[in-house]
Protein backbone atom coordinates (compact mmCIF):
# COMPACT_ATOMS: atom_id res chain seq x y z
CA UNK A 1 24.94 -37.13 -26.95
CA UNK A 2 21.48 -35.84 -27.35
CA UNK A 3 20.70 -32.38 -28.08
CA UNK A 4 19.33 -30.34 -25.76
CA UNK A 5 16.16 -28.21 -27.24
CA UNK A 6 16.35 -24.24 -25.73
CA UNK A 7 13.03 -23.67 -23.33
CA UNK A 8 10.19 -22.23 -25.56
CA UNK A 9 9.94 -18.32 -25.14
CA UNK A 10 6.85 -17.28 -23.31
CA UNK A 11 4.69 -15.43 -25.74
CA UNK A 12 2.41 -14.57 -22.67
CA UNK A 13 2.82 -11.05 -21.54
CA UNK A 14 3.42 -10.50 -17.87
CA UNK A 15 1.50 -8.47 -15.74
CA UNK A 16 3.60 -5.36 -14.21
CA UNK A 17 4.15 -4.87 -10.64
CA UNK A 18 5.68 -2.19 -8.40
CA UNK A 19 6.12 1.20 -10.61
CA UNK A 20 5.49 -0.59 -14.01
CA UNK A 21 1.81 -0.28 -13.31
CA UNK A 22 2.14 3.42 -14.02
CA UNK A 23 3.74 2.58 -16.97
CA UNK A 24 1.40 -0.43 -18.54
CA UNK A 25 -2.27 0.08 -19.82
CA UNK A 26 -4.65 -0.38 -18.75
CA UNK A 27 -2.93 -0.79 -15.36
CA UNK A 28 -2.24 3.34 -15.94
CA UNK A 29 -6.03 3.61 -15.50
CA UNK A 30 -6.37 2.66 -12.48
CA UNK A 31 -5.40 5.77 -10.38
CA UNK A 32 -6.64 8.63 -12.38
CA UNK A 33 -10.70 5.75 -11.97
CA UNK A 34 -9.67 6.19 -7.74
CA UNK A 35 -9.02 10.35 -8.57
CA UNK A 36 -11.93 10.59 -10.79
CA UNK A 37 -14.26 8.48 -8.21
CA UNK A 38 -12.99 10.53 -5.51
CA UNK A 39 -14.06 13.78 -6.91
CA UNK A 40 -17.84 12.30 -7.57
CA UNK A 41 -17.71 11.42 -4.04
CA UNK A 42 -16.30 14.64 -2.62
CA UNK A 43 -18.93 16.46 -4.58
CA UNK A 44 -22.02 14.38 -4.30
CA UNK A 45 -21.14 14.44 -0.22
CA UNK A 46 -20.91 18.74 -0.73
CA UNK A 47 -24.39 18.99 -1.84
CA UNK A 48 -27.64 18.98 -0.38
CA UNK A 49 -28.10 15.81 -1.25
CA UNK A 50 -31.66 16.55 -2.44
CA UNK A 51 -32.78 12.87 -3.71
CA UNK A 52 -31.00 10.66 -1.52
CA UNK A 53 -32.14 7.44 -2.88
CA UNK A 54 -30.80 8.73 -6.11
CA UNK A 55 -27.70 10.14 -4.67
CA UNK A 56 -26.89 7.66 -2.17
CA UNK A 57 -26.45 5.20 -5.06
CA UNK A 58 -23.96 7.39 -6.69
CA UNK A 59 -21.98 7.69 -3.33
CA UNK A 60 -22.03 4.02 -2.88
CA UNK A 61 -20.92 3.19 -6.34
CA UNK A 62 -18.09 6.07 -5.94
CA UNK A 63 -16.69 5.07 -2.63
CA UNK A 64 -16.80 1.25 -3.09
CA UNK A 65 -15.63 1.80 -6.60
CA UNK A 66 -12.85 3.19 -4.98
CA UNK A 67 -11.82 1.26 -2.43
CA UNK A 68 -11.87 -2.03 -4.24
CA UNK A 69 -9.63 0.00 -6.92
CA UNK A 70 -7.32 1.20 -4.69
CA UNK A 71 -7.26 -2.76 -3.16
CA UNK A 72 -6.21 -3.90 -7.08
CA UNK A 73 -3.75 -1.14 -7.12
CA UNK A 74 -1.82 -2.08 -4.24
CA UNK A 75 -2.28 -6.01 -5.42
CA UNK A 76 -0.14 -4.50 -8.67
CA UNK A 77 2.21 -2.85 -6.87
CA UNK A 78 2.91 -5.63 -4.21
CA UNK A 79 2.45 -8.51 -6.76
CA UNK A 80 0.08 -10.26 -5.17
CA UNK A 81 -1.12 -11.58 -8.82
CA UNK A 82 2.45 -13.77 -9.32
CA UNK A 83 1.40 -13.69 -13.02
CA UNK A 84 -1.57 -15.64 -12.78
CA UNK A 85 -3.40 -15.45 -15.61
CA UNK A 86 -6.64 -15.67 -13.21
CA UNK A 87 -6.04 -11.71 -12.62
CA UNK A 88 -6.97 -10.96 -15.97
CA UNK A 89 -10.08 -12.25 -15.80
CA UNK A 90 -10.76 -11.02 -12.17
CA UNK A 91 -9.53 -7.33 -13.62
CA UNK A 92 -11.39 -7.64 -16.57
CA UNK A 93 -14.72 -8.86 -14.59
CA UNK A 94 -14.43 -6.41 -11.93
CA UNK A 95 -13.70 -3.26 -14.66
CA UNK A 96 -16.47 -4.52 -16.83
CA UNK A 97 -19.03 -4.87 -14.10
CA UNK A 98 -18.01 -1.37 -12.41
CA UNK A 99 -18.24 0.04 -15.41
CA UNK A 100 -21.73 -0.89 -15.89
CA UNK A 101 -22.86 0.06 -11.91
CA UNK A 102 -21.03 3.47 -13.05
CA UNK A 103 -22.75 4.10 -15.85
CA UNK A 104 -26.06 3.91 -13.62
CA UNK A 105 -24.76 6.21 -10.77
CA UNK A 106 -23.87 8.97 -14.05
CA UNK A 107 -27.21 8.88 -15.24
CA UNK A 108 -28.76 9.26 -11.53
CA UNK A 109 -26.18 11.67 -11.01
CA UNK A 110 -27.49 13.64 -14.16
CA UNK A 111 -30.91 13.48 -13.53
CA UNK A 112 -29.92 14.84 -9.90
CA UNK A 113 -28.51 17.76 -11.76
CA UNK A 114 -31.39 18.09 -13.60
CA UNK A 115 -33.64 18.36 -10.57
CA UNK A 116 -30.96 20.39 -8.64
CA UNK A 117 -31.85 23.10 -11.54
CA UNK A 118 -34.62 24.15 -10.82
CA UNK A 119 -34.54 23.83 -6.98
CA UNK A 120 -34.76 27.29 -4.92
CA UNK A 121 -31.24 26.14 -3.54
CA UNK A 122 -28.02 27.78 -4.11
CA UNK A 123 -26.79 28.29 -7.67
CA UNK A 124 -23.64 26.34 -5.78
CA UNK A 125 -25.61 22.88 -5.75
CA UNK A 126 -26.31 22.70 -9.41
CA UNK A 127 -22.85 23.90 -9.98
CA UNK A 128 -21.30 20.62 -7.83
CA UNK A 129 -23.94 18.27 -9.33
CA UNK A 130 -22.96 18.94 -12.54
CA UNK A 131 -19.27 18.70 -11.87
CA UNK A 132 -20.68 15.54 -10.15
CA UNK A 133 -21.93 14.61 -13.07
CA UNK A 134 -18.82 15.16 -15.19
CA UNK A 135 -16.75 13.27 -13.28
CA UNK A 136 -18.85 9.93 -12.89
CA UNK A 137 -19.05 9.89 -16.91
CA UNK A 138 -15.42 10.38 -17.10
CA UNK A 139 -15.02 7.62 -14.51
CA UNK A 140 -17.49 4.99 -16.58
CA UNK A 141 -15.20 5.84 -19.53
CA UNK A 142 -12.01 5.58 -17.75
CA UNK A 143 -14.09 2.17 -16.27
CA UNK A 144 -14.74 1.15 -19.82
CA UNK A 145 -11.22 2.01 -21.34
CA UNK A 146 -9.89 -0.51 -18.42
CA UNK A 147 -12.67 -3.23 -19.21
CA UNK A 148 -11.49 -3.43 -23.15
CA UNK A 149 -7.56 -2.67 -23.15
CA UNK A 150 -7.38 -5.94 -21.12
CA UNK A 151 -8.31 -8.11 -24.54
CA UNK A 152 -5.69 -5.52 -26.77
CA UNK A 153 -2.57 -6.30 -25.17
């Protein structure tokens, strides 16, 4: 009678779905990138939008960024991914790249601000560019944080 060998442990970790991607970095990243991105929108839109070419970059980075988030979120949550390892590349790609189309709309965001300073408008535009402007570079970190955990697990 031969022995039977025991199935080799998987030393692969598996990628969380339903409320374990609120648990797991850098899944945990992902809503407080669609909050953060949804502020830069909110306040970009609340301006006077003063250099729309600028501008209009930052709101199309924002509200794509967000949607397509929000998209990978629900994949999570649903487990759409079935523990392909394919959706740790696609995650990684899709961080890494949004993190670099972020980091473009924060400095055209900031050099909004800059211009917003010394407009005649309202005090009230400079003060929601800047916050503007906070928020995007806290979303290219966030963006970034997402991009690099993916190799540390």
């Amino acid at each position: 009678m031969a022995s039977a060998c025991p199935p080799e442990a998987s030393t692969q970790p598996t990628l969380p779905s339903g409320p374990a991607v609120f648990k797991t970095v850098p899944y945990a990243f992902i809503l407080p990138e669609i909050f953060c991105g949804t502020w830069v929108w909110i306040l970009v839109a609340a301006t006077s939008v003063s250099a729309p070419l600028l501008q209009g970059w930052v709101m199309y980075v924002s509200l794509s960024s967000c949607l397509i988030s929000l998209l990978l979120l629900l994949s999570y949550i649903f487990g759409f991914h079935r523990n392909s390892e394919n959706w740790k590349v696609l995650d990684s790609l899709y961080h890494g790249t949004t993190a670099i189309l972020y980091m473009s709309a924060a400095v055209l965001q900031a050099n909004a601000t800059i211009n917003s300073e010394f407009s005649s408008n309202s005090p009230l535009y400079y003060q929601l560019n800047s916050a503007a402007s906070f928020f995007a570079f806290i979303t290219t970190f966030l963006y970034i944080l997402h991009a690099f955990s993916i190799y540390y697990q």
